[in-house]
C-alpha atoms as a PDB file:
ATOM      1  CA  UNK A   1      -0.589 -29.376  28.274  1.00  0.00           C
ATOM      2  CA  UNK A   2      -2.938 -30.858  25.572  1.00  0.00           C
ATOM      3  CA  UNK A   3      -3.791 -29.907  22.366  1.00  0.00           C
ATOM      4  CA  UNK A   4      -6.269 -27.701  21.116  1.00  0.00           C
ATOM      5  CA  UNK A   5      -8.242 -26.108  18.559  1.00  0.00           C
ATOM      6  CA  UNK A   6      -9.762 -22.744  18.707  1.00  0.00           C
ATOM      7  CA  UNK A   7     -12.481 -20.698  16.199  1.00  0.00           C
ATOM      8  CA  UNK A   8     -13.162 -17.459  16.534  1.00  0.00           C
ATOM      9  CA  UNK A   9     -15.941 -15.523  14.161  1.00  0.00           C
ATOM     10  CA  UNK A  10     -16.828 -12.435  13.068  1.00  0.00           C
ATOM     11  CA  UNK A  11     -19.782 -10.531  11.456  1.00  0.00           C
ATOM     12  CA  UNK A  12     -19.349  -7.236   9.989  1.00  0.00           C
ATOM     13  CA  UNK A  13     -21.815  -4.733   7.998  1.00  0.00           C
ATOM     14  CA  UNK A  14     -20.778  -1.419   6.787  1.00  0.00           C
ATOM     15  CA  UNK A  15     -23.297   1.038   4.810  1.00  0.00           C
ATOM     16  CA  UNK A  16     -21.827   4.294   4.182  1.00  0.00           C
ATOM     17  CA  UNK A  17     -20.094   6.065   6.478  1.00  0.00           C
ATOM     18  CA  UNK A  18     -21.245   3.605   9.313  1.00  0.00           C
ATOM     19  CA  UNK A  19     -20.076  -0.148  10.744  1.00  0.00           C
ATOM     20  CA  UNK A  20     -21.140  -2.530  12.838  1.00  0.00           C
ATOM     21  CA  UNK A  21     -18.990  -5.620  13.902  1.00  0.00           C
ATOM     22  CA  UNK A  22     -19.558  -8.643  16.413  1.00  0.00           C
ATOM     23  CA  UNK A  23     -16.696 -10.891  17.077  1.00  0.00           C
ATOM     24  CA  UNK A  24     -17.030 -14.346  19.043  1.00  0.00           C
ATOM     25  CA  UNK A  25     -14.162 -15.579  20.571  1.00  0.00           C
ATOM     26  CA  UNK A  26     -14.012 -19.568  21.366  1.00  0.00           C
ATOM     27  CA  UNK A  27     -16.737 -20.735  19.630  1.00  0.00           C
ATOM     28  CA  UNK A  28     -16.237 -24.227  20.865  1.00  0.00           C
ATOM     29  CA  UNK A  29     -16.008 -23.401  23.915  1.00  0.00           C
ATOM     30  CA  UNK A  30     -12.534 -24.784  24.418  1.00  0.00           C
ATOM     31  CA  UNK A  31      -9.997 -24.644  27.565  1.00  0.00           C
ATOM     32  CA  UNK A  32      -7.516 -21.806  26.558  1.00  0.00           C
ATOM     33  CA  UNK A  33      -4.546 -22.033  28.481  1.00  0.00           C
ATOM     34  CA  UNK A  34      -2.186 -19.302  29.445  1.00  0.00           C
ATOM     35  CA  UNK A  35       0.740 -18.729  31.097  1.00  0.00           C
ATOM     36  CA  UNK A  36       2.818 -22.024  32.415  1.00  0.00           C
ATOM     37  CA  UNK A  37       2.017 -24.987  35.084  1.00  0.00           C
ATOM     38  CA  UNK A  38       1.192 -23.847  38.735  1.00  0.00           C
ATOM     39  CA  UNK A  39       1.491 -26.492  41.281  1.00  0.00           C
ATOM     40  CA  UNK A  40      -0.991 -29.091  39.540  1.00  0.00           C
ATOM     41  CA  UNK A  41      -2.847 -26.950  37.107  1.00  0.00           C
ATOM     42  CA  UNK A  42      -2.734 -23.718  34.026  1.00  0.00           C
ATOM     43  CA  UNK A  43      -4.451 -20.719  34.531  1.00  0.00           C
ATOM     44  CA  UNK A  44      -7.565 -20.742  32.517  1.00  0.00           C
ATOM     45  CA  UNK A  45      -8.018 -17.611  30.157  1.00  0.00           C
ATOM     46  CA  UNK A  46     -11.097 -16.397  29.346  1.00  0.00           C
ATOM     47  CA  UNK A  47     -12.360 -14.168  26.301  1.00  0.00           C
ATOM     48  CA  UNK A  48     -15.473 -12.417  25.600  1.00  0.00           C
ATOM     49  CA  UNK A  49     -16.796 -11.051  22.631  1.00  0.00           C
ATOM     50  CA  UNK A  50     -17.342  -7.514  21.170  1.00  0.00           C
ATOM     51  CA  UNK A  51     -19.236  -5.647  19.467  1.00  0.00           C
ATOM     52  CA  UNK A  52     -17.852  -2.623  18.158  1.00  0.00           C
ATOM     53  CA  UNK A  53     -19.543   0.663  16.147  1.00  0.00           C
ATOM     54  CA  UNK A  54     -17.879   2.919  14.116  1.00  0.00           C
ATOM     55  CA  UNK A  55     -18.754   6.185  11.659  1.00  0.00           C
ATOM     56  CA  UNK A  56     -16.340   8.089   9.125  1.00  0.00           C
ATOM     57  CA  UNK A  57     -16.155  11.757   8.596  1.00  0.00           C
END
């Protein structure tokens, strides 16, 4: 399996008593490989972002 490098980012704002958050995941848009060799290739993972919202009481 080769070698590689992976970012992932993330922006976050809170004001108060409320957040906001967006994370990128892969933001070079590697290969990320998972699991172990099947036949003649590794299963390709895949991971999308979020955004995520929050408020405290």
């Amino acid at each position: 399996m080769p070698d590689y490098f992976r970012m992932d980012g993330r922006i976050s704002r809170q004001n108060g008593q409320y957040s906001l958050a967006l994370n990128i995941n892969n933001l070079l848009n590697a290969y990320l490989y998972s699991g172990a060799l099947y036949d003649t290739y590794y299963y390709w993972q895949a991971e999308p972002g979020r955004i995520s919202a929050g408020i405290k009481f």
